[in-house]
Protein backbone atom coordinates (compact mmCIF):
# COMPACT_ATOMS: atom_id res chain seq x y z
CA UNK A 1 -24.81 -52.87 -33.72
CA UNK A 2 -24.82 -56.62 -34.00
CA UNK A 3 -28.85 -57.45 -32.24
CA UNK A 4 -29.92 -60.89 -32.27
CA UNK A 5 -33.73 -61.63 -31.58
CA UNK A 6 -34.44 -65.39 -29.78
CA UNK A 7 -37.70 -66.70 -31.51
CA UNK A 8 -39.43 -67.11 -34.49
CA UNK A 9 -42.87 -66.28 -34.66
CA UNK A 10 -44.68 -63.10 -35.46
CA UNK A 11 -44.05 -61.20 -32.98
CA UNK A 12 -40.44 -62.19 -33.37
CA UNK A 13 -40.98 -60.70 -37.58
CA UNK A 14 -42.63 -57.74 -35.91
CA UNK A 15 -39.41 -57.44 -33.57
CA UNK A 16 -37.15 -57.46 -36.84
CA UNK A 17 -39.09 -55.30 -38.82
CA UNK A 18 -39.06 -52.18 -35.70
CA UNK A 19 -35.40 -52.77 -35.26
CA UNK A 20 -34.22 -52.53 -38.80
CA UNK A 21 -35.53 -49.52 -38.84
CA UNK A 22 -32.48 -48.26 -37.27
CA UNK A 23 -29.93 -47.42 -40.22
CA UNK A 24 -26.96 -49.14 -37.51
CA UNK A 25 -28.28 -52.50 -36.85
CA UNK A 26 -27.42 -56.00 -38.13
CA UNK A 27 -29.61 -58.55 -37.13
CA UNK A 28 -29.87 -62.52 -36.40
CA UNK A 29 -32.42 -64.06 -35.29
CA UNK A 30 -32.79 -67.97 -33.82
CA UNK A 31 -34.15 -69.20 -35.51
CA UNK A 32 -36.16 -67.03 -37.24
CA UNK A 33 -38.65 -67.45 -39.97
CA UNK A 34 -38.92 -66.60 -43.43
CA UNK A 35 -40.10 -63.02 -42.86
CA UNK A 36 -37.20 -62.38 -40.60
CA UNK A 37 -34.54 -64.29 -43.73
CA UNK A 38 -35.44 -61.24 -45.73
CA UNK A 39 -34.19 -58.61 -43.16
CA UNK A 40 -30.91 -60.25 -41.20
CA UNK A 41 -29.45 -63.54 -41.15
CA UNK A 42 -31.82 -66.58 -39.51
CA UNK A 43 -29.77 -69.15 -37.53
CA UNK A 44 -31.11 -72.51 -36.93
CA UNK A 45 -31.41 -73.36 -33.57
CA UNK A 46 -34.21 -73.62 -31.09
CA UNK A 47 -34.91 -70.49 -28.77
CA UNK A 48 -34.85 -73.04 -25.88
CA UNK A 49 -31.70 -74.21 -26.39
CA UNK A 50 -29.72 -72.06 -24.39
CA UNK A 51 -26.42 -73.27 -24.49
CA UNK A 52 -26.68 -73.15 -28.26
CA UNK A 53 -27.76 -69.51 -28.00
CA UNK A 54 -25.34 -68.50 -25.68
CA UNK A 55 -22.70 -70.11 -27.98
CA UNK A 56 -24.41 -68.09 -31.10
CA UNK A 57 -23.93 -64.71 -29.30
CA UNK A 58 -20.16 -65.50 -28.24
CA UNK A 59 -19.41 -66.61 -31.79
CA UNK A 60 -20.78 -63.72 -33.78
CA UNK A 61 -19.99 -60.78 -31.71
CA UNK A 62 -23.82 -60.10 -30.33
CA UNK A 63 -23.66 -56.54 -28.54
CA UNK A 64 -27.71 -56.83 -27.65
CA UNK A 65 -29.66 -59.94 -27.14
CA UNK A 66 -33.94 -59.29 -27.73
CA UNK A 67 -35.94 -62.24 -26.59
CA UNK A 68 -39.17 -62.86 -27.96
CA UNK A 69 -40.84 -65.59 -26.51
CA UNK A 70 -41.14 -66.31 -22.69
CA UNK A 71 -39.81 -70.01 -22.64
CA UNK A 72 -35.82 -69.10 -23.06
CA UNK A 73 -36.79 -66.46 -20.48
CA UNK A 74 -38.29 -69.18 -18.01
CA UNK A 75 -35.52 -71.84 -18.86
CA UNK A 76 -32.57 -69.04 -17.74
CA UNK A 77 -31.04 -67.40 -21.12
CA UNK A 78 -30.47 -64.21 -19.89
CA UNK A 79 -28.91 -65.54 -16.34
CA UNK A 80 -26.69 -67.47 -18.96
CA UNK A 81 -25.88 -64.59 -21.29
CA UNK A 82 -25.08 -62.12 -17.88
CA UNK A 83 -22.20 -64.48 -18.08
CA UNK A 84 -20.47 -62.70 -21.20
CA UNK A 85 -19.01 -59.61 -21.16
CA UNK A 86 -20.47 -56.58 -22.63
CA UNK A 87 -23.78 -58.59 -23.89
CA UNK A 88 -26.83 -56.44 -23.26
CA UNK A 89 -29.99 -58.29 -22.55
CA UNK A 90 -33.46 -57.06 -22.98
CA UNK A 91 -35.31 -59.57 -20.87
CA UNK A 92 -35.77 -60.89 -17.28
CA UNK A 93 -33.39 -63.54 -15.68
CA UNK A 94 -35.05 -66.46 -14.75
CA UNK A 95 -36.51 -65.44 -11.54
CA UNK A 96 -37.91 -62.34 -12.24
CA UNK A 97 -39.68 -64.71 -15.20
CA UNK A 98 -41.38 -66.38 -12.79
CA UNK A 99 -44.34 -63.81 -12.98
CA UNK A 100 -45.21 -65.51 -16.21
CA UNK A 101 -43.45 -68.99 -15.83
CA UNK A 102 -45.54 -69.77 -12.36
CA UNK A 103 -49.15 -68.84 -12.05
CA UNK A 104 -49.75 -69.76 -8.24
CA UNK A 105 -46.33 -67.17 -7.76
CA UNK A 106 -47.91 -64.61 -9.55
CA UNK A 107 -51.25 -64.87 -7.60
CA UNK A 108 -49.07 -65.35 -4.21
CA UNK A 109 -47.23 -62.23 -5.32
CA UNK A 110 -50.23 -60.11 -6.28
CA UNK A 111 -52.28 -61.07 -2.91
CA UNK A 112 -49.55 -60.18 -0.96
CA UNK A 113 -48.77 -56.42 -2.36
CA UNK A 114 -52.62 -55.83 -2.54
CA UNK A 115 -53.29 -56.21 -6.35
CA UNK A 116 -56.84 -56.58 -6.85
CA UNK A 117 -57.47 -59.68 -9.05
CA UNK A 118 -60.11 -62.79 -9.16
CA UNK A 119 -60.56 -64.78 -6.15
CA UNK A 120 -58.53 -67.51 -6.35
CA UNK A 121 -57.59 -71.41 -5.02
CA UNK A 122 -54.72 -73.60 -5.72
CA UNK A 123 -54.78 -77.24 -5.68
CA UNK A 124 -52.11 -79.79 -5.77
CA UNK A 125 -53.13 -82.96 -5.16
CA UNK A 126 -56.56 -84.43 -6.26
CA UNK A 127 -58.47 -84.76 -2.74
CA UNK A 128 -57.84 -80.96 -2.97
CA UNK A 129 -60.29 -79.92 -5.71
CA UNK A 130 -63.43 -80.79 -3.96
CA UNK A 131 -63.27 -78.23 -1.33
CA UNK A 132 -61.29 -75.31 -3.82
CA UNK A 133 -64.30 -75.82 -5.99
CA UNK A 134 -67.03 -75.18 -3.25
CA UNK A 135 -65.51 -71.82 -2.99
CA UNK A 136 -67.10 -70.89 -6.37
CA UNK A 137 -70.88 -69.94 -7.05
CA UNK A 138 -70.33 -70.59 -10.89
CA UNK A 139 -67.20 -73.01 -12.65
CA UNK A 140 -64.07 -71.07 -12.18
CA UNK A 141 -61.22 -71.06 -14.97
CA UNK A 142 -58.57 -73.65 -14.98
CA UNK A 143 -54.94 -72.97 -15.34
CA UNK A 144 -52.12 -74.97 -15.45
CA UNK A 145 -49.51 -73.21 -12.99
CA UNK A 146 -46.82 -73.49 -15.61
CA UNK A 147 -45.80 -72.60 -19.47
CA UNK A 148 -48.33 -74.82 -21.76
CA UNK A 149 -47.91 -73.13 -25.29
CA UNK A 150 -51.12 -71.86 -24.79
CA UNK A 151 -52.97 -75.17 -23.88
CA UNK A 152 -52.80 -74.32 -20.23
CA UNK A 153 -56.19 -72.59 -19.46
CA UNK A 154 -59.36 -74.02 -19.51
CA UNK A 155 -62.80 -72.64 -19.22
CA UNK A 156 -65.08 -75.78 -17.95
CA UNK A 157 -69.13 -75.50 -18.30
CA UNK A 158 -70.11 -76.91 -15.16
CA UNK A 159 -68.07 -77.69 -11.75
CA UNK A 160 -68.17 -81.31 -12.46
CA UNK A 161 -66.25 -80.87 -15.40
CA UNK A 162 -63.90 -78.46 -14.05
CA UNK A 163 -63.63 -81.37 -11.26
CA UNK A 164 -62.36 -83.76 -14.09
CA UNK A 165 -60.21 -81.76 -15.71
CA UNK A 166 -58.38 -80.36 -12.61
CA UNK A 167 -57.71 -84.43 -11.77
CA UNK A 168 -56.48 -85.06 -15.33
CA UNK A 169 -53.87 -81.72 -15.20
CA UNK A 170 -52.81 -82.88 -11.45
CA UNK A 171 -52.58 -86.51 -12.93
CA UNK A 172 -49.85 -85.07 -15.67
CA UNK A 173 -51.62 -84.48 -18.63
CA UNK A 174 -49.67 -81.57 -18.98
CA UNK A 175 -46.53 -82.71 -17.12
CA UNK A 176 -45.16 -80.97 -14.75
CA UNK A 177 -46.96 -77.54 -15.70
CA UNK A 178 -50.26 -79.16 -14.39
CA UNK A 179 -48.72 -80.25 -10.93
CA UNK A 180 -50.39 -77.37 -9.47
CA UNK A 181 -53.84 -75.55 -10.74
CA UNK A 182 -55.22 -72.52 -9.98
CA UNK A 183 -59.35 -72.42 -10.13
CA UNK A 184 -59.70 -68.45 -10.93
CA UNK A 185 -63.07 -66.70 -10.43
CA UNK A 186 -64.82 -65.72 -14.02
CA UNK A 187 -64.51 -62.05 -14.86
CA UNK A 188 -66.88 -60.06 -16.71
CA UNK A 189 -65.90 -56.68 -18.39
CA UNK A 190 -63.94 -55.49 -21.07
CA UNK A 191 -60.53 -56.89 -21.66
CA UNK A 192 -57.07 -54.53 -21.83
CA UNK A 193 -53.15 -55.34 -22.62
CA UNK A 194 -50.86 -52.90 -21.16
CA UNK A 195 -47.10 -53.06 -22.02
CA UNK A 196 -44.34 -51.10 -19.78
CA UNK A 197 -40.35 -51.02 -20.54
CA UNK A 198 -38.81 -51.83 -17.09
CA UNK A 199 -35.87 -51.83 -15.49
CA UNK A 200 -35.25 -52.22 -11.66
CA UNK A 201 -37.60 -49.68 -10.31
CA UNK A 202 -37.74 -47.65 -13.85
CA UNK A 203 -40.89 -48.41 -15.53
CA UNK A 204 -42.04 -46.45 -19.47
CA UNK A 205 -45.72 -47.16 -20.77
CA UNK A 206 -45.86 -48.34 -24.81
CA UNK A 207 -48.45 -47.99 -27.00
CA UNK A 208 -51.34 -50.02 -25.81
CA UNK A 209 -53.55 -52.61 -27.80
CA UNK A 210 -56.42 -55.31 -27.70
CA UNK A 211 -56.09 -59.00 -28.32
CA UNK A 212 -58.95 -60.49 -29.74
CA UNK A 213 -58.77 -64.04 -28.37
CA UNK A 214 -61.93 -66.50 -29.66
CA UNK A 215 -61.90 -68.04 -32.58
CA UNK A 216 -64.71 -66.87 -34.17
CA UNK A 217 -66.31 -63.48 -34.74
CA UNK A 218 -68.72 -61.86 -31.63
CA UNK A 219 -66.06 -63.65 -29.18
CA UNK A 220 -67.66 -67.16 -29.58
CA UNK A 221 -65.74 -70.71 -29.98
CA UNK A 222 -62.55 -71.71 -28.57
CA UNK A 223 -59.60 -69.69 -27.19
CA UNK A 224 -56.54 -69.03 -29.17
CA UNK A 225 -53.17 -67.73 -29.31
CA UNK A 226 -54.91 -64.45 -30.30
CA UNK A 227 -57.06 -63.96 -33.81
CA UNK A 228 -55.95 -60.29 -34.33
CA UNK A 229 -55.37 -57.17 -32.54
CA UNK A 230 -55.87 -53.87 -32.45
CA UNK A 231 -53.30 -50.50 -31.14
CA UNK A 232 -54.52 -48.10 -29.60
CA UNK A 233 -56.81 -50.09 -27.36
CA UNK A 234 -60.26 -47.65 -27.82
CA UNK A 235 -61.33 -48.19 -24.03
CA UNK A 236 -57.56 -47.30 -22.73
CA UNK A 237 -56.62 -43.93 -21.98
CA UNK A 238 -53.59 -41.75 -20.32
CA UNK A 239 -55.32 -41.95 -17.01
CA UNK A 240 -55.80 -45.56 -16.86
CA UNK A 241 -52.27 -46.25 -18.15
CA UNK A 242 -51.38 -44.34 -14.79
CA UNK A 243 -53.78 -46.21 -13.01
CA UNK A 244 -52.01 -49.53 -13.76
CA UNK A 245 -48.77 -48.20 -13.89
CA UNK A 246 -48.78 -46.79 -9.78
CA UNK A 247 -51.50 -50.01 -8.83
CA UNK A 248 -50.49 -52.67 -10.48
CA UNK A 249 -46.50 -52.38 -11.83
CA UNK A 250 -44.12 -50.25 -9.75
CA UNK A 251 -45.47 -52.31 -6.31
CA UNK A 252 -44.19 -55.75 -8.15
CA UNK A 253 -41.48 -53.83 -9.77
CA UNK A 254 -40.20 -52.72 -6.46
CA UNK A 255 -40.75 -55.72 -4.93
CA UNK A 256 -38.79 -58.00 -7.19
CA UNK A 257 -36.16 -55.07 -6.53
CA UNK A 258 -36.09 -55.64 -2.94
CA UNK A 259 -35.82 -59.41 -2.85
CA UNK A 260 -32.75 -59.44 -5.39
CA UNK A 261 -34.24 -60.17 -8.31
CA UNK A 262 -35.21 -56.68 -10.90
CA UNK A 263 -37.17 -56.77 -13.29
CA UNK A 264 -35.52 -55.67 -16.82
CA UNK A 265 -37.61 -55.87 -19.86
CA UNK A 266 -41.24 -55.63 -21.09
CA UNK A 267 -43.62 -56.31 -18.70
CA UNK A 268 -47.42 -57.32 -20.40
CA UNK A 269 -50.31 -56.47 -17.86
CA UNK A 270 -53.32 -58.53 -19.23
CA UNK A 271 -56.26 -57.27 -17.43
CA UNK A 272 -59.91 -57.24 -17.49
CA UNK A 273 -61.66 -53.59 -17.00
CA UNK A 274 -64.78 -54.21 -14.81
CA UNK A 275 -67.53 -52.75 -13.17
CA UNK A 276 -65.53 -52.54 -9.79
CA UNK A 277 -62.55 -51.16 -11.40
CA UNK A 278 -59.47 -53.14 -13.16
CA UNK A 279 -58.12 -56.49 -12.24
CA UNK A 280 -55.24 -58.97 -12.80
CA UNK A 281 -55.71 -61.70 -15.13
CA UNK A 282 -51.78 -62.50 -15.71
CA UNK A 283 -48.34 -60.99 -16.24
CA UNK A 284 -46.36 -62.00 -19.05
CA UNK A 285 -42.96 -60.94 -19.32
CA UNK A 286 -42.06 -60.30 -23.18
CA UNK A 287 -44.14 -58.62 -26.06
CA UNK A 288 -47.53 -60.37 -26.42
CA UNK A 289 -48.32 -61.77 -30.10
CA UNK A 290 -50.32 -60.34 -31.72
CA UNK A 291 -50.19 -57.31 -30.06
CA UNK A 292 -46.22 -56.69 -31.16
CA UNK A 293 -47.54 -56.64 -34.82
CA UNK A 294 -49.94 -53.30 -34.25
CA UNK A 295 -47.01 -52.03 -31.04
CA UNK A 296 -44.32 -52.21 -32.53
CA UNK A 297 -45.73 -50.26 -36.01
CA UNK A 298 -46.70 -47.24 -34.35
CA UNK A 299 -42.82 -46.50 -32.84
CA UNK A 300 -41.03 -44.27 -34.65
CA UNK A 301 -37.79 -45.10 -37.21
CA UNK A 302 -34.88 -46.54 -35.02
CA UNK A 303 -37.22 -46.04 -32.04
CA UNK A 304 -37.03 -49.50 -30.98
CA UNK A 305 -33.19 -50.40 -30.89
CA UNK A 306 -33.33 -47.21 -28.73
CA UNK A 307 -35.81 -48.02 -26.68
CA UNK A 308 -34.14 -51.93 -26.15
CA UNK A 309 -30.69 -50.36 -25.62
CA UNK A 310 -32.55 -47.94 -22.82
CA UNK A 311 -34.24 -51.18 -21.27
CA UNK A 312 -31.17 -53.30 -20.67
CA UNK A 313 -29.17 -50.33 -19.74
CA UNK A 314 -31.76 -48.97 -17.36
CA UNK A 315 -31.37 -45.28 -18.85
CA UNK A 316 -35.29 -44.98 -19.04
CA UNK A 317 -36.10 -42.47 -16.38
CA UNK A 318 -35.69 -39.63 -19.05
CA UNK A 319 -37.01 -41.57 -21.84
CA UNK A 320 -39.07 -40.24 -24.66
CA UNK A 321 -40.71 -42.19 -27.10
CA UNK A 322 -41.76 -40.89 -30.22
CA UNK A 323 -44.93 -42.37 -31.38
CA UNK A 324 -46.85 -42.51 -34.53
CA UNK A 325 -50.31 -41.92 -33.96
CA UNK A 326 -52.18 -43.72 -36.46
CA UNK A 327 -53.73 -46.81 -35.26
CA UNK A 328 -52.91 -50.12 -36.96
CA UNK A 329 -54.84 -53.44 -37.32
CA UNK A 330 -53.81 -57.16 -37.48
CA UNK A 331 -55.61 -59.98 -39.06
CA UNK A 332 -54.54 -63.25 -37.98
CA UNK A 333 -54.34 -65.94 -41.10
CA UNK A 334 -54.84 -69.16 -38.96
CA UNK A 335 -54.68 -72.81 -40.64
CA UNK A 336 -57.57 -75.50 -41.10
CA UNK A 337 -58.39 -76.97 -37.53
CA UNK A 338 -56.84 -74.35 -35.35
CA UNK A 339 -56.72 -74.72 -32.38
CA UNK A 340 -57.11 -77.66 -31.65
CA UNK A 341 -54.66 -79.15 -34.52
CA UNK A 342 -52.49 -77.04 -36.44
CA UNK A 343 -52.96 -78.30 -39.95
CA UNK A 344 -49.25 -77.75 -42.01
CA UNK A 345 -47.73 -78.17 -45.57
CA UNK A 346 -50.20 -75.92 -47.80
CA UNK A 347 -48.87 -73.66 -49.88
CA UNK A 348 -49.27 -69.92 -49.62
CA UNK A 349 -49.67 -67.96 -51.77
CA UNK A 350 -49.05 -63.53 -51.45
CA UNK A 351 -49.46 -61.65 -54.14
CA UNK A 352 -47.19 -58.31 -54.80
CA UNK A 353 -50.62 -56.24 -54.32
CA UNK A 354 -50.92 -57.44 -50.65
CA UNK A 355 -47.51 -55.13 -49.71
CA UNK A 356 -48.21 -51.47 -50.08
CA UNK A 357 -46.74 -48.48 -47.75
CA UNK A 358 -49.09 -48.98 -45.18
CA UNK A 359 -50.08 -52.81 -45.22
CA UNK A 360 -47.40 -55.67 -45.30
CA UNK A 361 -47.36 -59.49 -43.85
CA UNK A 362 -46.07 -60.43 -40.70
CA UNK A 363 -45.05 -64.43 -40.86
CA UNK A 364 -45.38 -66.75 -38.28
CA UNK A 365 -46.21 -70.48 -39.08
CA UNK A 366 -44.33 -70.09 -42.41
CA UNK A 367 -41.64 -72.15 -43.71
CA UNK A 368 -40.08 -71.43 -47.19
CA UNK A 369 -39.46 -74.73 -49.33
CA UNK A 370 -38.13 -74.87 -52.84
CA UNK A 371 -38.19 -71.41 -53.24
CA UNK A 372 -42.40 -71.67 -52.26
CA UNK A 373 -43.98 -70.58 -49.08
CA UNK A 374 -45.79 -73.40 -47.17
CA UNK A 375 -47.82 -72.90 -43.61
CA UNK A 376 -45.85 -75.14 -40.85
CA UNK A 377 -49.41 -74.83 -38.83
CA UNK A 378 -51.31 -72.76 -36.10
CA UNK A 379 -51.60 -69.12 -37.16
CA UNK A 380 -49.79 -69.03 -40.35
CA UNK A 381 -49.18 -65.42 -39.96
CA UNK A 382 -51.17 -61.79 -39.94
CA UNK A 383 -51.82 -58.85 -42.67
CA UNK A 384 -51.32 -55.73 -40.79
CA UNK A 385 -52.10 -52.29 -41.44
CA UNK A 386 -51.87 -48.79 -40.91
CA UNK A 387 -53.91 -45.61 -41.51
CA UNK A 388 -55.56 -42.29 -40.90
CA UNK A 389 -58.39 -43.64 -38.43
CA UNK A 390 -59.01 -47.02 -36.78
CA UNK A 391 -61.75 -47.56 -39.09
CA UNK A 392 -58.99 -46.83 -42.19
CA UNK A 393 -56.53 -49.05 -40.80
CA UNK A 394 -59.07 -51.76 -40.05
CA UNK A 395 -60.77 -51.90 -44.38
CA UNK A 396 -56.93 -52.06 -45.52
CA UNK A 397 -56.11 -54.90 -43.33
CA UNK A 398 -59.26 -56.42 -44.28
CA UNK A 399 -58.83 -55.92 -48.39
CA UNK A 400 -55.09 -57.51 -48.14
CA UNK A 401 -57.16 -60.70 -47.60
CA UNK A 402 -57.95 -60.80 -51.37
CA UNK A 403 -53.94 -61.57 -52.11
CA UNK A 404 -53.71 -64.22 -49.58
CA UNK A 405 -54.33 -67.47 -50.37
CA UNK A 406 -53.63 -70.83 -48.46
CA UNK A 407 -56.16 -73.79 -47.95
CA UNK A 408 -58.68 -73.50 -45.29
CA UNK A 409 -57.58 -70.29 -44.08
CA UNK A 410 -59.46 -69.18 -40.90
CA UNK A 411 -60.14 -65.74 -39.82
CA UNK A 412 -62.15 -63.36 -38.13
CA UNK A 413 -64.16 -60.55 -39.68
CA UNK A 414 -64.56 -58.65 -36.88
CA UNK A 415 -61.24 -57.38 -35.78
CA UNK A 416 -61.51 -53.66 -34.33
CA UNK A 417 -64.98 -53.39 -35.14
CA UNK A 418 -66.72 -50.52 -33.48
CA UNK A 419 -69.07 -52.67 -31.19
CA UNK A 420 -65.68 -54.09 -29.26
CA UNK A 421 -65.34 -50.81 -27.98
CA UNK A 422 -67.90 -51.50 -25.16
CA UNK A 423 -68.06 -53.57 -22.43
CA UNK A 424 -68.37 -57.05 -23.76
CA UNK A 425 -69.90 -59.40 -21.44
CA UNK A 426 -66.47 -62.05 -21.52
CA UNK A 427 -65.05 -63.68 -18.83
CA UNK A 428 -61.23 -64.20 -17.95
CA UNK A 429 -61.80 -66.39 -21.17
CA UNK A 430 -60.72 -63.99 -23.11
CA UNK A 431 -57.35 -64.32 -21.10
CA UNK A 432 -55.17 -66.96 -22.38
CA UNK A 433 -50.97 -66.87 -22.77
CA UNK A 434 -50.09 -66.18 -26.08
């Protein structure tokens, strides 16, 4: 089977790596990176570009498209690809995507089926914010209603600087994402990232995991894109998965069914475990990075391809997926000035130690020049690893950092360590897109 995978970050290498496991699959991927060169053939052209992607598919026979990131999801790809026949598509058309690609439709949606989540005001004009903000008793946190890369949540220290930065977003400082702002009450609790396989009305749980978003260790400094992650999530269990499957998926799942618009792919449910029971900080509607890289591990040989094929074919009612379970780690590698500036052009170095049967490198930021690996910026990419106990998989991880080497290399030292499995006292901080 011909399977091309849209993106090329690491969750996009993590993506490969699951579905060459399947003895019957030749991969692409657009445009890929250099861990993804090693395992299929990388084509250059951007994941946004749809025509070019749709063109890509036609030309070289794809039977199964795999998107990775959410902004070729948002911008109409699989609407686009529905167009050729016999393409299978494991991702939402462009309205469903609106659960990740529109925040105030997503917190419209959610208030109207009776999903408990933060309480919440949108603004979109400037002589709006005044009154949204004396709804709070404490500054809210600031998102942008649309994709940002990541830049689009903010987490202000007083009111009058949520004040100013809700008037710079509605003035365009993020374009036409910031035209409208939601102000979102502060959660405190522990945080949890479901992911379900859906299609229409069908709905399969995966293995679950935990982001660890700050920057530094104990959950201080600025958000990220996520600095590692852990699968399974310690404070997630069978009955909780069932929880959020019946409170929080099928409603919206049947919903989007009803107006004319299913939902068919993987559906992220980032939420934040309180005292007063679980609550919705966002949907996302692909993989999450980083938690692909510990997810996608834990499947089964050739488990993956099945499971896409399942997903865009909406055979998942009698779905059973075999899972591994060891728990795996990842350590995100992030370059100098991160995240505020993403640093670039250092080369890395990875020594033939750092690959064993159990612990491998998942790129990201990579680029390979001259026949030498260089970091193109942000998180360059993330040692992963596997093994008996969470505490096993977490000291392999953690030794691989001795045959990685790049210049001002940032990472945490904390990923999966025991004390994260209690309640943390974080609020919807620790929610940002990845």
């Amino acid at each position: 089977m011909r399977v091309l995978i849209v993106g090329g970050g690491g969750r996009e290498h993590a993506m490969a790596r699951a579905l060459t496991t399947a003895p019957d699959c030749e991969l692409f991927s657009a445009p890929g990176n250099p861990g993804t060169a090693g395992l299929g053939h990388n084509v250059q052209l951007a994941a946004e570009d749809v025509d070019a992607v749709v063109e890509l598919v036609r030309s070289a026979a794809i039977e199964l498209v795999v998107p990775g990131p959410e902004g070729p999801l948002v911008a109409g790809l699989v609407d686009a690809l529905h167009r050729l026949p016999g393409v299978l598509c494991c991702g939402p058309r462009q309205a469903a995507a609106a659960l990740e690609g529109s925040k105030v439709f997503t917190r419209a949606l959610a208030r109207e089926l009776g999903i408990p989540g933060p309480d919440h005001r949108t603004v979109t004009a400037p002589e709006q914010v005044a009154a949204a903000l004396r709804a709070f008793s404490r500054p809210p946190v600031l998102k942008a209603d649309g994709l940002c890369g990541g830049k689009g949540v903010f987490l202000p220290d007083s009111l009058a600087e949520c004040a100013l930065r809700a008037h710079e977003l509605l003035g365009g400082a993020l374009g036409e994402a910031g035209r409208q702002v939601v102000l979102e009450e502060r959660l405190l609790g522990t945080e949890a990232s479901l992911f379900f396989a859906c299609h229409g009305e069908q709905c399969l749980p995966l293995p679950h995991a935990r982001d660890h978003k700050r920057l530094h260790d104990g959950d201080a400094g600025p958000n990220t894109g996520g600095m590692g992650a852990v699968s399974p999530n310690p404070t997630v269990d069978a009955a909780l998965t069932a929880q959020i499957a019946a409170q929080f998926v099928r409603p919206v799942l049947r919903e989007l069914q009803r107006r004319g618009t299913p939902f068919v792919g993987f559906l992220f449910v980032g939420l934040m475990l309180t005292a007063h029971g679980p609550r919705l900080l966002e949907f996302n509607v692909r993989l999450g990075d980083p938690e692909a890289q510990v997810i996608l591990p834990r499947l089964a040989a050739g488990e993956f391809l099945r499971l896409c094929l399942a997903t865009a074919r909406g055979e998942l009612e009698d779905f059973r997926l075999a899972v591994d379970p060891r728990p795996t780690c990842a350590v995100v590698l992030a370059a100098g000035g991160y995240p505020d500036r993403g640093g670039g052009g250092e080369r890395l170095d990875l020594d033939p130690e750092l690959h064993t049967k159990r612990r491998w490198f998942i790129h990201a930021g990579t680029t390979a020049t001259d026949g030498a690996l260089r970091v193109s910026g942000g998180r360059a990419g993330a040692i992963v690893a596997q093994g008996a106990t969470a505490r096993a998989a977490r000291e392999h991880a953690y030794a691989g950092l001795a045959h990685v080497r790049f210049a001002q290399m940032q990472y945490r030292t904390d990923i999966g360590a025991p004390e994260r499995t209690t309640p943390a006292q974080n609020g919807q901080a620790t929610r940002v897109d990845a």
